[in-house]
N, C-alpha and C. Protein backbone atom coordinates (compact mmCIF):
# COMPACT_ATOMS: atom_id res chain seq x y z
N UNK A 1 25.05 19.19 -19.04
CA UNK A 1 26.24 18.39 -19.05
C UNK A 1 27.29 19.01 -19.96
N UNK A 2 26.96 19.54 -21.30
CA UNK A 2 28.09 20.23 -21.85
C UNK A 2 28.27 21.36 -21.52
N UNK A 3 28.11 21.97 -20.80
CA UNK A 3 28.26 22.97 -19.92
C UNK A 3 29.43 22.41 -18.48
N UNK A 4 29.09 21.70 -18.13
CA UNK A 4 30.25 21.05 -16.96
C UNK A 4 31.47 20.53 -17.86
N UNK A 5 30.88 19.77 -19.18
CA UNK A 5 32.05 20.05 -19.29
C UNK A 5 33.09 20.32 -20.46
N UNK A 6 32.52 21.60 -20.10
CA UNK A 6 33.08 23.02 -21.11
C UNK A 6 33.11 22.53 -22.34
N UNK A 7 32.09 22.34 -23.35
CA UNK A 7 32.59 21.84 -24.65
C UNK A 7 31.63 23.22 -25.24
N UNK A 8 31.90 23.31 -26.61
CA UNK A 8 31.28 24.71 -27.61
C UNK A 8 31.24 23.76 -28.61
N UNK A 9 29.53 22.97 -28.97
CA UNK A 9 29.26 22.49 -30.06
C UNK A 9 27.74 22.88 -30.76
N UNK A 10 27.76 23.10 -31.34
CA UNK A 10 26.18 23.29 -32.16
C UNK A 10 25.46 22.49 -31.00
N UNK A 11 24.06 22.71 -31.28
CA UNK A 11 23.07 22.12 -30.39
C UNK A 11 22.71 20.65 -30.70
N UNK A 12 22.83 20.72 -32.28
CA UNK A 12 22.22 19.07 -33.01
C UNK A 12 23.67 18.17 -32.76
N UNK A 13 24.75 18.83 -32.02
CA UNK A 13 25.84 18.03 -32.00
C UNK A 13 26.50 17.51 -30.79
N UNK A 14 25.43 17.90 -29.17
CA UNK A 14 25.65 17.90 -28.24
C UNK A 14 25.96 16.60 -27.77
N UNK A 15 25.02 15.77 -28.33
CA UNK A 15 25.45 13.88 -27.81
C UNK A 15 26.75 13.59 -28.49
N UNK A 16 27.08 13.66 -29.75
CA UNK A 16 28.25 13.58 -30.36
C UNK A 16 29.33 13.58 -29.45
N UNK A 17 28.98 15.16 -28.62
CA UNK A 17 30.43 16.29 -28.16
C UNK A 17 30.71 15.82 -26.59
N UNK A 18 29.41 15.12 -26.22
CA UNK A 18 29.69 14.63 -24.34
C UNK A 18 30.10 13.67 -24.72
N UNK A 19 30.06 12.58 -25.75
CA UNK A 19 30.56 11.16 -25.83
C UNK A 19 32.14 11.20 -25.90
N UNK A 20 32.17 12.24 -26.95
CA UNK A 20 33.79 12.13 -27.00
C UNK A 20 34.65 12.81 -26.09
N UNK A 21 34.21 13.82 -25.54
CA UNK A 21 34.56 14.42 -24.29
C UNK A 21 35.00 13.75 -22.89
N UNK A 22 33.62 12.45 -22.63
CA UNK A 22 33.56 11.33 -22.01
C UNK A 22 34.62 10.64 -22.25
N UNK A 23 35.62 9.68 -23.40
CA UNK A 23 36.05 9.25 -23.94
C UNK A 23 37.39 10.04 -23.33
N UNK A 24 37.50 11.37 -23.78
CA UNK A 24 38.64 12.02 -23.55
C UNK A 24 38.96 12.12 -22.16
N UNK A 25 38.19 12.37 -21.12
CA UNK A 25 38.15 11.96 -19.85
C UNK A 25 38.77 10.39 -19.70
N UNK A 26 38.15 9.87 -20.04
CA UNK A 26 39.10 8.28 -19.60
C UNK A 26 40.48 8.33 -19.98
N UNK A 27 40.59 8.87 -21.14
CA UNK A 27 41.90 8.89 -21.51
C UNK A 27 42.46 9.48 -20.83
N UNK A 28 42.42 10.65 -19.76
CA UNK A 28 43.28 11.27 -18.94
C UNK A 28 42.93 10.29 -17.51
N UNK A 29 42.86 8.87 -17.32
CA UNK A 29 42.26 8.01 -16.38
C UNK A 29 41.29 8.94 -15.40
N UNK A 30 40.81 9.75 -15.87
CA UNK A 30 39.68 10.09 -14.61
C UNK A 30 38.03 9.06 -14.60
N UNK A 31 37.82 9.18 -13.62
CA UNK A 31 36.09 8.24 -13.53
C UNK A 31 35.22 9.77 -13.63
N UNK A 32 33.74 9.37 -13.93
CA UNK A 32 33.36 10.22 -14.73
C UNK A 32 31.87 9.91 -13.88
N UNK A 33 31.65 11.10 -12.92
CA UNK A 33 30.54 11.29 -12.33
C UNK A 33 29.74 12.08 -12.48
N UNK A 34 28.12 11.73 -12.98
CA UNK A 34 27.37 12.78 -12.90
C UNK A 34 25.84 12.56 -11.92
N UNK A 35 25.95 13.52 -11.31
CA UNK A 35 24.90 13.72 -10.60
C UNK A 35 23.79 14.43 -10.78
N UNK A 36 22.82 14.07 -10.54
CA UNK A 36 21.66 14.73 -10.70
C UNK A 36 20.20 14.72 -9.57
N UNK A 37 19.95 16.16 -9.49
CA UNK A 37 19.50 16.06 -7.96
C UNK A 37 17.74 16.21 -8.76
N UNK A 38 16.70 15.91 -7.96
CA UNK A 38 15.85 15.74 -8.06
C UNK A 38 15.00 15.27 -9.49
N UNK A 39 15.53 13.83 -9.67
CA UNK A 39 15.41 13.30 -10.85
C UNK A 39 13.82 12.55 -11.07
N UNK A 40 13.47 12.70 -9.90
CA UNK A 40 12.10 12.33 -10.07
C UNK A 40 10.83 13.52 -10.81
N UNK A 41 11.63 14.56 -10.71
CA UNK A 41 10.98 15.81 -11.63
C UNK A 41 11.10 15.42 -13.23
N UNK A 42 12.13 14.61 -13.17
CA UNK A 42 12.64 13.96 -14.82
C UNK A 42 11.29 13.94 -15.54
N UNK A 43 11.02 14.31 -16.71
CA UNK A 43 10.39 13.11 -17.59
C UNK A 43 11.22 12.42 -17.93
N UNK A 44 10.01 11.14 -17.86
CA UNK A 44 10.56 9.73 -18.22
C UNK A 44 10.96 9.74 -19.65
N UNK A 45 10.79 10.57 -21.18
CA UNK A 45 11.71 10.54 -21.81
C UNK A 45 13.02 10.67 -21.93
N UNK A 46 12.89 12.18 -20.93
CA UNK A 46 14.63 12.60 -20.90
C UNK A 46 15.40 11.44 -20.11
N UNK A 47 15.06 10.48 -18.81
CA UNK A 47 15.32 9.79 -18.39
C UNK A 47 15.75 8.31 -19.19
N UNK A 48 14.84 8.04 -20.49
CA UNK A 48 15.56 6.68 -21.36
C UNK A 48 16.48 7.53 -22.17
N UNK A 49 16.83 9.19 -22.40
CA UNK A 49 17.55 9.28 -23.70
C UNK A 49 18.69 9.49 -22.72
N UNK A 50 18.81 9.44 -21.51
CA UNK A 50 20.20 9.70 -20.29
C UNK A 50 20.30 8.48 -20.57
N UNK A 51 19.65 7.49 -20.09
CA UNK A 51 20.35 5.90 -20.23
C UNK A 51 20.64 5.64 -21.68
N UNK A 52 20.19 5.77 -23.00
CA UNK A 52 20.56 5.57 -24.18
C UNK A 52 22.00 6.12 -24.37
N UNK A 53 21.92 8.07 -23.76
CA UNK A 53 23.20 8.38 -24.39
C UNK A 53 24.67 7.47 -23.14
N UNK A 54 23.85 7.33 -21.86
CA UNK A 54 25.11 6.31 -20.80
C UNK A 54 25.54 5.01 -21.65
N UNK A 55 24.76 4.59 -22.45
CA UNK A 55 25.25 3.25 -23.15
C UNK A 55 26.43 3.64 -23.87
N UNK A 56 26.15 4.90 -24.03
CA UNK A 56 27.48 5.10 -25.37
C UNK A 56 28.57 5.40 -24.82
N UNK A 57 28.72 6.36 -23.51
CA UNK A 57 29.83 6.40 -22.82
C UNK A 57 30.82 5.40 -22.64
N UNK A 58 32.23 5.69 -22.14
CA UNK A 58 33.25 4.43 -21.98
C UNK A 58 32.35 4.19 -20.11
N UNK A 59 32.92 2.83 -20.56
CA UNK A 59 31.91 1.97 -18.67
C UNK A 59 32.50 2.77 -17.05
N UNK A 60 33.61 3.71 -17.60
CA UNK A 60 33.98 4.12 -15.99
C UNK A 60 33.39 5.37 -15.70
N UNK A 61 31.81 5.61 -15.65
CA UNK A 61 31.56 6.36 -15.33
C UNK A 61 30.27 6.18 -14.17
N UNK A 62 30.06 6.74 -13.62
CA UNK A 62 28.40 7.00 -12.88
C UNK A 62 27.51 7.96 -12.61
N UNK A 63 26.52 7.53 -13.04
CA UNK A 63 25.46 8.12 -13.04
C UNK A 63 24.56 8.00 -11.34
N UNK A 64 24.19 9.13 -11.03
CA UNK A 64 23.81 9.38 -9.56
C UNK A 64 22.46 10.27 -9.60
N UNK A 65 21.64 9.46 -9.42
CA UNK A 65 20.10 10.31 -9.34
C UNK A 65 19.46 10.32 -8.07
N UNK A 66 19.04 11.33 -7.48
CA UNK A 66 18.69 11.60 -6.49
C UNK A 66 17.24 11.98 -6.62
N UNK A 67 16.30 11.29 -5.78
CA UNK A 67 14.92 11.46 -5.86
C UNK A 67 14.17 11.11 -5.24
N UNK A 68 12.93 11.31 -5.33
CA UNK A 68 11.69 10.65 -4.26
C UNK A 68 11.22 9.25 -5.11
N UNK A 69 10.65 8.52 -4.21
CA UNK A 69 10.33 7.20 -5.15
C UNK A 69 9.65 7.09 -6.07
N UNK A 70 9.38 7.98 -6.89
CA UNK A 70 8.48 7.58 -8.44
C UNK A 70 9.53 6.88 -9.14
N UNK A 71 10.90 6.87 -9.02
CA UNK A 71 11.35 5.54 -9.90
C UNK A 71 10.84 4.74 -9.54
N UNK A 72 10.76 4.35 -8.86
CA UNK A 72 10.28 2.63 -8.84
C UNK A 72 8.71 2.31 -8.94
N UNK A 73 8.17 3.38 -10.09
CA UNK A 73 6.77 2.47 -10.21
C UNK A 73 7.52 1.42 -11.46
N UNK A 74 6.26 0.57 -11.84
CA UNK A 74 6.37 -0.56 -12.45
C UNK A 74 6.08 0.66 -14.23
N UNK A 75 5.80 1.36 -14.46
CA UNK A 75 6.16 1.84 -15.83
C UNK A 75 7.62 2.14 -16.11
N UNK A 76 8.32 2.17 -15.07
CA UNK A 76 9.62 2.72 -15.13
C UNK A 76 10.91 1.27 -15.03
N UNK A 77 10.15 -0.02 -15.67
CA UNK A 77 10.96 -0.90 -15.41
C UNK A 77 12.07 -1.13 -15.70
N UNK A 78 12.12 -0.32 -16.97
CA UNK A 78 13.46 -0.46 -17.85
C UNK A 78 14.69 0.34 -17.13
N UNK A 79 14.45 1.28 -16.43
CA UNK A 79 15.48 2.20 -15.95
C UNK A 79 15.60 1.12 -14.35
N UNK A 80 14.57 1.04 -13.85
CA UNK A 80 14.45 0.80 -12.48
C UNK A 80 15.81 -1.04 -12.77
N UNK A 81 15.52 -1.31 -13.78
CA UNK A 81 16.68 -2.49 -13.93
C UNK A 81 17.76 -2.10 -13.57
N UNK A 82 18.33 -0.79 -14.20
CA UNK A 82 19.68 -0.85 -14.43
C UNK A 82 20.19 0.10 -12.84
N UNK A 83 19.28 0.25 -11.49
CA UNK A 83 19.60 0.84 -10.60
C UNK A 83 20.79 -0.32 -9.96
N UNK A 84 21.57 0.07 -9.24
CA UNK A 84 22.79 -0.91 -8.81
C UNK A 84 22.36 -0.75 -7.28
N UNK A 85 22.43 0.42 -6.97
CA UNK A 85 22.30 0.77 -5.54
C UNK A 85 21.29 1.66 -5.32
N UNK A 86 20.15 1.94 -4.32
CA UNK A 86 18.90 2.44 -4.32
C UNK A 86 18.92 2.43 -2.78
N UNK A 87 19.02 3.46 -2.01
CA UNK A 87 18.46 4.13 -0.23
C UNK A 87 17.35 5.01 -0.13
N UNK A 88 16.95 4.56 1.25
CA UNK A 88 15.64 5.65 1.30
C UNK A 88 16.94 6.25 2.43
N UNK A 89 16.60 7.77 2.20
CA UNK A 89 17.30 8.55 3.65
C UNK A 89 16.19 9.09 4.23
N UNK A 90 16.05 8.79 5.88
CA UNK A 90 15.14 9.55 6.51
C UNK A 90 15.30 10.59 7.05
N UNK A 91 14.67 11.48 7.01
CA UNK A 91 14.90 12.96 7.62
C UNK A 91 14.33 12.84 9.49
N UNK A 92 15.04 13.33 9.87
CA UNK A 92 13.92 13.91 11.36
C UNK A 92 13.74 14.85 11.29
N UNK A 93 12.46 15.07 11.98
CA UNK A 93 11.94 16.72 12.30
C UNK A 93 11.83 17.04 13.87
């Protein structure tokens, strides 16, 4: 993520540098999308410290995870709350 978007901060200063970055984004009124493709590869740590550091963000942003259904086991309740919108897409072969 600080890489998309372009910031140069020490490593121990990276949550600091997307928050305010985030922040600075609203201020230029843009909405603030991040996507992430095969999030079911996530560990479930990195997955509560994405929702911890989304709390801190300003609210016009979204978060977009793309995955196979291991979110939704029942260990994953806390994240699986805050899903808004959730599709299965079927493929044909």
């Amino acid at each position: 993520m600080a890489e998309s978007f372009k910031i140069d901060v020490p490593f121990s200063d990276i949550e600091k540098g997307l928050i305010v970055c985030a922040f600075d984004q609203i201020k230029e009124r843009k909405t603030l999308y991040v996507l992430i493709d095969e999030a079911h590869l996530l560990d479930m740590l990195v997955l509560r410290k994405l929702r911890l550091l989304f709390e801190r963000f300003p609210k016009k942003h979204n978060l977009v995870l793309f995955g196979q259904r291991d979110l939704s086991l029942n260990v994953n309740k806390d994240i699986k709350s805050r899903i808004t919108y959730s599709a299965d897409i079927k493929t044909t072969k």
